[in-house]
Structures are given as C-alpha cells and as structure tokens.
N, C-alpha and C. Protein backbone atom coordinates (compact mmCIF):
# COMPACT_ATOMS: atom_id res chain seq x y z
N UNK A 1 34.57 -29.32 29.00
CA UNK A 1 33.48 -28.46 29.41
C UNK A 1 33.71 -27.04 28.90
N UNK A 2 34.59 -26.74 29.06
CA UNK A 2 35.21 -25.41 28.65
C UNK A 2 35.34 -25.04 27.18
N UNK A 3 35.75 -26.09 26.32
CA UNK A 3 35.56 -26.45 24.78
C UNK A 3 34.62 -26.19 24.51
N UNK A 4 33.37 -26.97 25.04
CA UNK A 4 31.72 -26.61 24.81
C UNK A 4 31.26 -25.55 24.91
N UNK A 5 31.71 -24.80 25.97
CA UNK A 5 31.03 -23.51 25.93
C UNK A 5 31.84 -22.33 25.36
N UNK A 6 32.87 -22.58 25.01
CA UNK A 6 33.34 -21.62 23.67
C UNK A 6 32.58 -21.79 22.21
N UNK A 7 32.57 -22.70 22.45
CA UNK A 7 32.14 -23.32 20.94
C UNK A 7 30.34 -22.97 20.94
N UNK A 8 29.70 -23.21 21.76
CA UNK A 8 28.35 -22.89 21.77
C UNK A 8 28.08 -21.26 22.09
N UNK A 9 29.53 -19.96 22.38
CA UNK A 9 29.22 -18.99 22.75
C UNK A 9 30.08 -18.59 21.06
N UNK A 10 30.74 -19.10 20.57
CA UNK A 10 31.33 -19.03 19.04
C UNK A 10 29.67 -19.09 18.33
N UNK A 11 29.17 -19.89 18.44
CA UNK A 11 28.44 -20.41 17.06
C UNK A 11 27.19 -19.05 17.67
N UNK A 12 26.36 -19.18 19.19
CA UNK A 12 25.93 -17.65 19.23
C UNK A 12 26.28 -16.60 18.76
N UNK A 13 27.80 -16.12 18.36
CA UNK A 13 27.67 -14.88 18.31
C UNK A 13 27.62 -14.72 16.56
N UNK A 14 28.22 -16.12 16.04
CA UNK A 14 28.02 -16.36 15.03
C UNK A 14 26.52 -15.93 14.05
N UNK A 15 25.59 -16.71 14.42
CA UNK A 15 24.62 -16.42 14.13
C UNK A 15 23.56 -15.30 14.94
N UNK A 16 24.14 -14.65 15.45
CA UNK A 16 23.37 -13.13 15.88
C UNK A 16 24.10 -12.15 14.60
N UNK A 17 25.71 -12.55 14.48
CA UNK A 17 26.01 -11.70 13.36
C UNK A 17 25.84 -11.52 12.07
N UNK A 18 24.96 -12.88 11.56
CA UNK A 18 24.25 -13.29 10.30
C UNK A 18 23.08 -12.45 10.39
N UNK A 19 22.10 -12.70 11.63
CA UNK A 19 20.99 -11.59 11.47
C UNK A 19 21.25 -9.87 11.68
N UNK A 20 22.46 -9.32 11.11
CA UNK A 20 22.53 -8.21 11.31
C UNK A 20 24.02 -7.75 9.81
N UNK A 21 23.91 -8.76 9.42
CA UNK A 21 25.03 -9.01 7.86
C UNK A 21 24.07 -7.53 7.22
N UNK A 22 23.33 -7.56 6.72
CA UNK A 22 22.73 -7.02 5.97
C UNK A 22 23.40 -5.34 6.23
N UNK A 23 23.48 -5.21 7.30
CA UNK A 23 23.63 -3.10 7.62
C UNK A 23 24.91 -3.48 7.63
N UNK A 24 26.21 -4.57 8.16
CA UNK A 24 27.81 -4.37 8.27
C UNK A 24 27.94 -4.20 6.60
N UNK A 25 27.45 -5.16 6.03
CA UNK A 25 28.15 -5.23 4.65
C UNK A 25 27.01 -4.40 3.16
N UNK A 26 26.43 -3.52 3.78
CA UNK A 26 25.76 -2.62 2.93
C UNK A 26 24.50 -3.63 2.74
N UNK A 27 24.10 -4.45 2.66
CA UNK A 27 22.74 -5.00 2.15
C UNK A 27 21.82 -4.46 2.91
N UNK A 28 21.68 -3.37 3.32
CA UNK A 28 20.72 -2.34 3.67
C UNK A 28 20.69 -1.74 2.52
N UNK A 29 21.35 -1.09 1.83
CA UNK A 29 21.23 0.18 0.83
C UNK A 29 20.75 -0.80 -0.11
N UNK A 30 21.31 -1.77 -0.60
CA UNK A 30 21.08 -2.73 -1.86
C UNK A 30 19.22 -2.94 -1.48
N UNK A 31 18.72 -3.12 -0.35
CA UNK A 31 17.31 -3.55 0.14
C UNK A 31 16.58 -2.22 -0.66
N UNK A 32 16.62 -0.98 0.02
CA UNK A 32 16.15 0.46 -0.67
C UNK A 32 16.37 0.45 -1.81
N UNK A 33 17.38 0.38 -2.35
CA UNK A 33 16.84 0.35 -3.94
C UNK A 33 16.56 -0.26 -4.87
N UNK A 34 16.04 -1.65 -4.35
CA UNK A 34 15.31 -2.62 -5.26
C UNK A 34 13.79 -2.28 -5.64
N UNK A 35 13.29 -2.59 -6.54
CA UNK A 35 11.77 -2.20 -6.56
C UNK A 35 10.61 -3.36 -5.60
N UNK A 36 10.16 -2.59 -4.98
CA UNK A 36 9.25 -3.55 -3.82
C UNK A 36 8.41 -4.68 -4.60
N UNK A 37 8.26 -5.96 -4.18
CA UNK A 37 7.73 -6.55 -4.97
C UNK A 37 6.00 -7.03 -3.99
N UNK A 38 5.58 -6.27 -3.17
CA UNK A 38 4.49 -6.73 -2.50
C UNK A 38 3.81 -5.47 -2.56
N UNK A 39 4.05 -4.11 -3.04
CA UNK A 39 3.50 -3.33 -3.43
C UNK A 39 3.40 -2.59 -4.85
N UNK A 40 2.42 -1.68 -4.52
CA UNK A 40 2.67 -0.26 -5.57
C UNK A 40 3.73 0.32 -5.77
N UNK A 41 4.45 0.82 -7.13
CA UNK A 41 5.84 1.62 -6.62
C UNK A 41 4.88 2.54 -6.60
N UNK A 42 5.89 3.71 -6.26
CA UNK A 42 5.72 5.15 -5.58
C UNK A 42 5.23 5.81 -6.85
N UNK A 43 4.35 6.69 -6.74
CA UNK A 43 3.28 7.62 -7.89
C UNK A 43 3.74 9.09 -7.29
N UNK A 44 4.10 9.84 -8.68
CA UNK A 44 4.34 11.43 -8.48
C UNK A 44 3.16 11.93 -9.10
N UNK A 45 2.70 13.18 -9.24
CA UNK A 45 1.84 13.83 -9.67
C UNK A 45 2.09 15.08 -10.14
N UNK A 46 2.19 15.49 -11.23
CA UNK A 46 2.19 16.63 -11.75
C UNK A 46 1.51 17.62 -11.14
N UNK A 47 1.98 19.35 -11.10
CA UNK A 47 1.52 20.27 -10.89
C UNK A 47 0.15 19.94 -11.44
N UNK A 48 -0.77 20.20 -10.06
CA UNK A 48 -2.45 20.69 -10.41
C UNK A 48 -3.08 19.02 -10.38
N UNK A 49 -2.23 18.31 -10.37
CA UNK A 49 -2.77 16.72 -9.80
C UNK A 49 -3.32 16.46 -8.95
N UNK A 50 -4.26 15.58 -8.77
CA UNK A 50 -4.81 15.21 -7.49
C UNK A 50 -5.37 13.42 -7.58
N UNK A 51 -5.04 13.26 -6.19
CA UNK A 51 -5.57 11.39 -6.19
C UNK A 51 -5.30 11.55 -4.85
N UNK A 52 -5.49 10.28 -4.85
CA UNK A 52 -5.94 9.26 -3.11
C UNK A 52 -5.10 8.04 -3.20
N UNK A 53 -4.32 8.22 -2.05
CA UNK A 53 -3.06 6.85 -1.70
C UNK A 53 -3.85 6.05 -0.54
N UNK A 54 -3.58 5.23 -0.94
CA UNK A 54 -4.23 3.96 0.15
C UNK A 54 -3.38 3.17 0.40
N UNK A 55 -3.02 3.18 1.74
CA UNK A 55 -2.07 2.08 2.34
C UNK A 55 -2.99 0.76 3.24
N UNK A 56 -2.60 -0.46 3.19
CA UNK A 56 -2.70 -1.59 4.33
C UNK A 56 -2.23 -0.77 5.56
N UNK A 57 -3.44 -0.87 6.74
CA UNK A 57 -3.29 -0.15 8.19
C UNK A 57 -2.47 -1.40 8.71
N UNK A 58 -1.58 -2.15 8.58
CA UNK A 58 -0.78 -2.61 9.27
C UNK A 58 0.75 -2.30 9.69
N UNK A 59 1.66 -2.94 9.93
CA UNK A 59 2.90 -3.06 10.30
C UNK A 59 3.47 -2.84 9.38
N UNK A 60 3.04 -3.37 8.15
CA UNK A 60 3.88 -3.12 6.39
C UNK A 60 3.46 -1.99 6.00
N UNK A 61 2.34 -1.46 6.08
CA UNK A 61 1.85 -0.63 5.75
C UNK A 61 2.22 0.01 4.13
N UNK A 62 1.82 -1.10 3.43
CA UNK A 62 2.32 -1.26 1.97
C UNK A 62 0.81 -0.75 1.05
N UNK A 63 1.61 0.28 -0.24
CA UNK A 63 0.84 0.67 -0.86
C UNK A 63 -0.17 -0.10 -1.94
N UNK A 64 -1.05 0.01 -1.73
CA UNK A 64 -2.08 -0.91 -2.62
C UNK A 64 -3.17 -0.65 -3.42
N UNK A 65 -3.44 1.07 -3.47
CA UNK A 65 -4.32 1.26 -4.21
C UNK A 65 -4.13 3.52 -4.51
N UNK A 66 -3.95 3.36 -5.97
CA UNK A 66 -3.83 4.69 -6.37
C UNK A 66 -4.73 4.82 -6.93
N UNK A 67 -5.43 6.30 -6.89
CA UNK A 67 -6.19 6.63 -8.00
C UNK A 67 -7.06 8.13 -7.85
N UNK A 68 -7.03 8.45 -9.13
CA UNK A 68 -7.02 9.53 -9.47
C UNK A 68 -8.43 9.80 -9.89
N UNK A 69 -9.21 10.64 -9.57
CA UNK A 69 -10.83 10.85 -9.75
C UNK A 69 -11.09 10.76 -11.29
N UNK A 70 -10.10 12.16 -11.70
CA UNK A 70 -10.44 12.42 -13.65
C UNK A 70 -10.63 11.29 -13.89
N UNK A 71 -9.79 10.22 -13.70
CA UNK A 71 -9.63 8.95 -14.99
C UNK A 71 -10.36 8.15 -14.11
N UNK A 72 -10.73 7.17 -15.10
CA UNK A 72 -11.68 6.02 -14.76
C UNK A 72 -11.14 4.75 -14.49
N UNK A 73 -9.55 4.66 -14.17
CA UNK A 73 -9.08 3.55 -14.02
C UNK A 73 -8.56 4.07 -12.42
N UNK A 74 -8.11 2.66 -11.93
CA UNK A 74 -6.84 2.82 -10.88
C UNK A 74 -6.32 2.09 -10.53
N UNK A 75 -4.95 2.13 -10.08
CA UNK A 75 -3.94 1.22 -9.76
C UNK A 75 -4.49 0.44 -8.84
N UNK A 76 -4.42 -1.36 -8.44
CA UNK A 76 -4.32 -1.64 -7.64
C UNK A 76 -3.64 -3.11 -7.16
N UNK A 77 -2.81 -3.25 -6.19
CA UNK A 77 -2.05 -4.03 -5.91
C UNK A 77 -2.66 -5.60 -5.86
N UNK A 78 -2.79 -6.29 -6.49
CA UNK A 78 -3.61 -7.53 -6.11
C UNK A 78 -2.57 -8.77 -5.94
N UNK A 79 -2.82 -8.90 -4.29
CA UNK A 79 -1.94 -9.99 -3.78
C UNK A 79 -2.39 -11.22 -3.31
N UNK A 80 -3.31 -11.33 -4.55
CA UNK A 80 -4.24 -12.90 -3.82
C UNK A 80 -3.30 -14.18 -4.09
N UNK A 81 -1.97 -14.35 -4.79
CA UNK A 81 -1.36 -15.15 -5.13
C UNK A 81 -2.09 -15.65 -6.56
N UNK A 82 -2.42 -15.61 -7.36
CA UNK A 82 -2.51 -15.25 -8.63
C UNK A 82 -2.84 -14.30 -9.39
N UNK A 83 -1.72 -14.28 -10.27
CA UNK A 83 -1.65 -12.96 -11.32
C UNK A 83 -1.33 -11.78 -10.03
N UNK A 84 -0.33 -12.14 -8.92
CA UNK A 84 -0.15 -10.94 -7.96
C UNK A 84 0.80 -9.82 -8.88
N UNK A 85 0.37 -8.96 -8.87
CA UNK A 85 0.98 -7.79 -9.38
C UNK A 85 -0.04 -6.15 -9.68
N UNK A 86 0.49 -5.32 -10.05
CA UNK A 86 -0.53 -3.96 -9.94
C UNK A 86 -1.50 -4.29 -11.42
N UNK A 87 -2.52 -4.17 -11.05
CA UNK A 87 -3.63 -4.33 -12.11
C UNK A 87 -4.24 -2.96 -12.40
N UNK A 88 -4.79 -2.82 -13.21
CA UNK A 88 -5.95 -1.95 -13.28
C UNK A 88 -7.67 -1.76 -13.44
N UNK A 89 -7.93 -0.76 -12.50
CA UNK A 89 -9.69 -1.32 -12.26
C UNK A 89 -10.68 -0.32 -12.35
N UNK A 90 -11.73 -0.43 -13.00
CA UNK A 90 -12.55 0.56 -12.90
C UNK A 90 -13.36 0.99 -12.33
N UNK A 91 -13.60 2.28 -12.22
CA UNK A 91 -14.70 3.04 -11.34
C UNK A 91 -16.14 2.95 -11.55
N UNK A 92 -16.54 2.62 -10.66
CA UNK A 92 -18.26 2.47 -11.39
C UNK A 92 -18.97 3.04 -10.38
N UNK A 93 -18.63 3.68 -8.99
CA UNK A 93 -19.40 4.25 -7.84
C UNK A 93 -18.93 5.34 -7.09
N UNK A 94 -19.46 6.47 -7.11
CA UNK A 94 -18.32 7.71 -6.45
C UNK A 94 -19.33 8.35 -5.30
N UNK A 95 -18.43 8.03 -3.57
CA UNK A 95 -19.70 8.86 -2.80
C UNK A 95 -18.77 9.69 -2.15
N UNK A 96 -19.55 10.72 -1.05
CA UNK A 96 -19.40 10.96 -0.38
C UNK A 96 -18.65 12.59 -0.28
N UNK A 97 -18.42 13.37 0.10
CA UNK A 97 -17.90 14.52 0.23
C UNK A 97 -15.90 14.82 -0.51
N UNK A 98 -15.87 15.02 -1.35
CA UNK A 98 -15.18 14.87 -2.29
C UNK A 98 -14.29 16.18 -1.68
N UNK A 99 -13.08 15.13 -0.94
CA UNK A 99 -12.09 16.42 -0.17
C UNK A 99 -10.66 16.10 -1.48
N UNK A 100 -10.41 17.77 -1.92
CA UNK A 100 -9.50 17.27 -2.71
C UNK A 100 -9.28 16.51 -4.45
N UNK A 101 -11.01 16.53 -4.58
CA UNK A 101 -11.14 15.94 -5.55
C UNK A 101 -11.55 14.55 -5.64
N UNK A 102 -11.20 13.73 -4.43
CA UNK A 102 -11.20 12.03 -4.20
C UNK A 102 -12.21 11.79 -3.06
N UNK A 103 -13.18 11.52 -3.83
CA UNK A 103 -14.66 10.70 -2.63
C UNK A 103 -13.68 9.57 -2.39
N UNK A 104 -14.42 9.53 -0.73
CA UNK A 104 -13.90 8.60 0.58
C UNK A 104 -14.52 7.18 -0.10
N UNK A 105 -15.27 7.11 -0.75
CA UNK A 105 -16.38 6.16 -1.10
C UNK A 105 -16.43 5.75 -2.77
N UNK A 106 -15.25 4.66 -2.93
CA UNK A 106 -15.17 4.10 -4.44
C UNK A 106 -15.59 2.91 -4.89
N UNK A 107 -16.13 2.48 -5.88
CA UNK A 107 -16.65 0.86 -6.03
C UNK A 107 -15.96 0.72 -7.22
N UNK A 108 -14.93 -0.57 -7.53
CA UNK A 108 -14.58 -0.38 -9.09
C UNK A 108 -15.10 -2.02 -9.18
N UNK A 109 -14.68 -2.20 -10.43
CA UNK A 109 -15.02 -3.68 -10.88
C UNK A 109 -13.55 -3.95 -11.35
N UNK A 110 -13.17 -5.35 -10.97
CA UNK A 110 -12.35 -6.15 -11.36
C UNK A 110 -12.12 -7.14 -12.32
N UNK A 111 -10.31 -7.39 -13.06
CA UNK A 111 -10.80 -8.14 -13.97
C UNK A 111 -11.19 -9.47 -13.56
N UNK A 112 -12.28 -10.10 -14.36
CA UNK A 112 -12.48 -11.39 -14.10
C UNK A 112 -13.80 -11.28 -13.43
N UNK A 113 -14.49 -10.15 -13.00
CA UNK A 113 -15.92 -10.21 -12.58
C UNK A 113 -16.40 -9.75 -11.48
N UNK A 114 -14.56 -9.73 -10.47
CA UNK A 114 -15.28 -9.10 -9.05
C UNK A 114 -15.30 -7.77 -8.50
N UNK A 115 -15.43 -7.17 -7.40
CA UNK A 115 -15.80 -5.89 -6.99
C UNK A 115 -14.93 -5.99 -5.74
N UNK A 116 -14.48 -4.53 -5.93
CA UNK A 116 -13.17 -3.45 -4.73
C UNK A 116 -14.43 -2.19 -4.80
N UNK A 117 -14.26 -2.48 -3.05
CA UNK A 117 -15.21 -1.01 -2.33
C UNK A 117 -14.23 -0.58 -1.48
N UNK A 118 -13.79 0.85 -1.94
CA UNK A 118 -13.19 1.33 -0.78
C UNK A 118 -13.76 2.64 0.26
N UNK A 119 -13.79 2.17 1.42
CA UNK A 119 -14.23 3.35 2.55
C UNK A 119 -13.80 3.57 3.26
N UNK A 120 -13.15 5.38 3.05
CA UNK A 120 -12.52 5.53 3.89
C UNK A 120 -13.20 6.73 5.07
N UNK A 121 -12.96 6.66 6.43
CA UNK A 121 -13.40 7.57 7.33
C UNK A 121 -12.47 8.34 8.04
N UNK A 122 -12.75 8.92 9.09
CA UNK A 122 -12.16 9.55 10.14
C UNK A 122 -10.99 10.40 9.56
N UNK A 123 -11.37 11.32 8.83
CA UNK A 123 -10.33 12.28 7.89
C UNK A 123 -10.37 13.76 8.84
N UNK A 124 -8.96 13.72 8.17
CA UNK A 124 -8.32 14.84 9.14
C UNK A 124 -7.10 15.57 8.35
N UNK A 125 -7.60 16.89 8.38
CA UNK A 125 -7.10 18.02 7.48
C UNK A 125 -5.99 17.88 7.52
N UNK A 126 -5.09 17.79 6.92
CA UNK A 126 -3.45 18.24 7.03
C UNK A 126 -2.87 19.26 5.84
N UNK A 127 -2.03 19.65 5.86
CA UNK A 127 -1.38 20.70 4.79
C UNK A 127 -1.82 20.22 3.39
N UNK A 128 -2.18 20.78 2.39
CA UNK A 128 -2.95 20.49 0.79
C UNK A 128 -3.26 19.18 0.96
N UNK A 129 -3.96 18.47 2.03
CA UNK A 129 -4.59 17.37 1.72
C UNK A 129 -5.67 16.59 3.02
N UNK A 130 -5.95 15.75 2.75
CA UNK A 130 -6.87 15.22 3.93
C UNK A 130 -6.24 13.88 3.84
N UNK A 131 -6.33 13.15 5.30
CA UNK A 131 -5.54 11.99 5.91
C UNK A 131 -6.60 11.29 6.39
N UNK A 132 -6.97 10.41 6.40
CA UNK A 132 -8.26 9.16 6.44
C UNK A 132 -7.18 8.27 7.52
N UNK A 133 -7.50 8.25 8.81
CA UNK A 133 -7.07 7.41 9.98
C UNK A 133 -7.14 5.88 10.16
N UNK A 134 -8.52 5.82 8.90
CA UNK A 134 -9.30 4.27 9.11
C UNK A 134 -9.68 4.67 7.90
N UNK A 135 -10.15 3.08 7.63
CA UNK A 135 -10.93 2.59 6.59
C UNK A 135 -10.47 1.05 6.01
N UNK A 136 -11.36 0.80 5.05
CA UNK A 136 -11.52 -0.98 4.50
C UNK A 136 -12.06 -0.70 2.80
N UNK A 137 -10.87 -1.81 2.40
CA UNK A 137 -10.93 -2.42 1.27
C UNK A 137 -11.72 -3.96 1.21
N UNK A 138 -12.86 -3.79 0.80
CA UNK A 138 -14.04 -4.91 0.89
C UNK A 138 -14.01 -5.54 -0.91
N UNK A 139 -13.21 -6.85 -1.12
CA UNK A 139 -12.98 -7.30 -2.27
C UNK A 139 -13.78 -8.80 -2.32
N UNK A 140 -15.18 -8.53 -3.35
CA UNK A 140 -16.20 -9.64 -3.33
C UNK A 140 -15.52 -10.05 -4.27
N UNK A 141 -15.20 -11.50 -4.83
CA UNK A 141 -14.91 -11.96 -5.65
C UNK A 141 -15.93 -12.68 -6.70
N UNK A 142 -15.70 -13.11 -7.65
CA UNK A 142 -16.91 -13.29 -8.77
C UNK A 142 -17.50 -14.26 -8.49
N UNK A 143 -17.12 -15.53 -7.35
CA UNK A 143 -17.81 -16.49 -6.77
C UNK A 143 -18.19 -16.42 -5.66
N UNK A 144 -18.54 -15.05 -4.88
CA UNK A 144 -18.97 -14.13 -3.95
C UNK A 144 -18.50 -14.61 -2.48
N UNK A 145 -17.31 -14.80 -2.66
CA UNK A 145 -15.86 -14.78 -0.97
C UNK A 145 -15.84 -13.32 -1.20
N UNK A 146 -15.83 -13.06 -0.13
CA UNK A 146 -15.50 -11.56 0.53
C UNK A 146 -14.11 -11.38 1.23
N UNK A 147 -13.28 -10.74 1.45
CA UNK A 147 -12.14 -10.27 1.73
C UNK A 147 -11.93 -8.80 1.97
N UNK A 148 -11.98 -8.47 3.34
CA UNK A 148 -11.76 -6.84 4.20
C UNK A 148 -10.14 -6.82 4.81
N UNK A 149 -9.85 -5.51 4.11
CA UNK A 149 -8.39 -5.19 4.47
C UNK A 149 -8.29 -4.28 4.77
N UNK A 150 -7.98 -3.77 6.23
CA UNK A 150 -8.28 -2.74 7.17
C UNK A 150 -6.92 -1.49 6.52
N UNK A 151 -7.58 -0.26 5.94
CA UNK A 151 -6.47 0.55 5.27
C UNK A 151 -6.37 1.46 5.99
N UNK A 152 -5.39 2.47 5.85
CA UNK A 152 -6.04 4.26 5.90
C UNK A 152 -5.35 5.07 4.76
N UNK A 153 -5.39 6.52 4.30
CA UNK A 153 -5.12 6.85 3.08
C UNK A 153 -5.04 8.49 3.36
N UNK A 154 -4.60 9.03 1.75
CA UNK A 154 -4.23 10.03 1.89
C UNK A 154 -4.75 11.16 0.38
N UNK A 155 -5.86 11.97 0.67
CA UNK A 155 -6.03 12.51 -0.70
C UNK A 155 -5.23 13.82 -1.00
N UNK A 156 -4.65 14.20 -1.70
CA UNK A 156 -3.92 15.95 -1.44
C UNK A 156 -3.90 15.90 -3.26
N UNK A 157 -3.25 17.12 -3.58
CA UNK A 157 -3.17 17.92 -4.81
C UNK A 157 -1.48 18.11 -4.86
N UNK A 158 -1.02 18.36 -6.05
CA UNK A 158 0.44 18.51 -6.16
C UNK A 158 0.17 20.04 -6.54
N UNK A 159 0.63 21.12 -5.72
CA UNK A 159 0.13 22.73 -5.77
C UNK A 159 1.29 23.36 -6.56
N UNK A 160 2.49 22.66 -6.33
CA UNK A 160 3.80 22.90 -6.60
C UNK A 160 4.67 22.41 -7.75
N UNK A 161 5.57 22.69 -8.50
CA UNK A 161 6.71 22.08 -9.28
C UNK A 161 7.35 21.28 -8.22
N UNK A 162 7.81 19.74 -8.34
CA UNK A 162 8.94 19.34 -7.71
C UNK A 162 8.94 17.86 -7.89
C-alpha cells in the first residue's frame, strides 16, 4: 500500500515537473526567440511613418493585419489552413475619419477572388496614436462563406529615430 502511493506521488510530481521543463531548463528563452509561426512578425516604421496594427481581440491576441495608408498593399496573416502564411492584399475602399493617417474602415481584395473588411470602432486617443477597443475582420470568400474575427488595433506615426 505504501509502495503505491509513493509511486503514484513519484510519477505526480513527475509529470507536474514536465509541464514546467520549459522555464527550469531555459526553453522559455529558446520559445521568445523563435519566429512566431501563427502570426505577423513585428513591423518597425521609419521616422514620419504611419500605419494601423490589428490584433485578434482574444487570449492570443496575435498580429494579423498591417498596413500602411500610402501603399496600396497590406500585410495579412491568413490562417485558413491553406497557403497559411502573411500574404499580401489590396486596398480598394477607404472610410471614415482618418486618425493618424489610417481610416477605421478598409476593404481589400484577396488573392483568389475574396474580400477582407476591416472595422474598427471605439477609438481612444493615446500618446502619437489612436487605440480602437473593438472591431471585426469580415472575410467573404470567393464562394461567398463569410468569416468575422473579433479584433482591436492601433494607428500611431513613428515621430522619432529609434
């Protein structure tokens, strides 16, 4: 009896210490500097730059859509399980009160035929930029399935060298 419950309080502590291997033996740091493979990597901007970051409003809160007003393209993360990786898409619709340079309100076309609407609301001033609380990525596809992915985002200017 006593055998058993060493052995079943062995193999517990055993495997509590497997789910926590990662921070004793550094595979934390090795995690940070791999390149993310379910998002955008990270976008800098030159002095006098300006664009709009769009994150998934969830728990991951993983980057999925960059883009920059001047140019007519923009990054975006497409994780439908084919061809998942950052694509590029064009602008074909610009609304709305342009904080920063980046209307809340984008329509691009996708390759292969379909359409990304992004709207974002409930913006709120912060230091060289405006912060969008809410909003949705509405992706019709070319055989017209619809797909809404609840975001929020971030437009600002790079004012500075750094």
């Amino acid at each position: 009896m006593v055998k058993r419950f060493l052995s079943s309080l062995a193999m517990g502590l055993i495997l509590c210490g497997c789910a926590s291997t990662p921070e004793i033996f550094g595979g934390a740091d090795k995690a940070k500097t791999e390149k993310p493979t379910d998002r955008l990597e990270a976008r800098h901007l030159a002095q006098g730059e300006c664009a709009i970051f769009v994150w998934t409003k969830d728990n991951a809160r993983r980057f999925i859509l960059f883009s920059q007003y001047k140019e007519p393209m923009a990054s975006w993360w497409s994780g439908n399980g084919e061809g998942e990786g950052e694509i590029m898409i064009t602008r074909t619709l610009s609304e709305g009160y342009s904080s920063y340079e980046q209307p809340p309100h984008q329509d691009f076309v996708l390759p292969g035929g379909g359409r990304l609407s992004l709207k974002l609301d409930d913006p709120e001033e912060i230091n060289h930029g405006t912060r969008y609380k809410t909003g949705s990525i509405t992706i019709k596809s070319a055989d017209d399935w619809e797909k809404v992915i609840p975001v929020i985002g971030l437009a600002g200017c790079q004012i500075s060298q750094g």
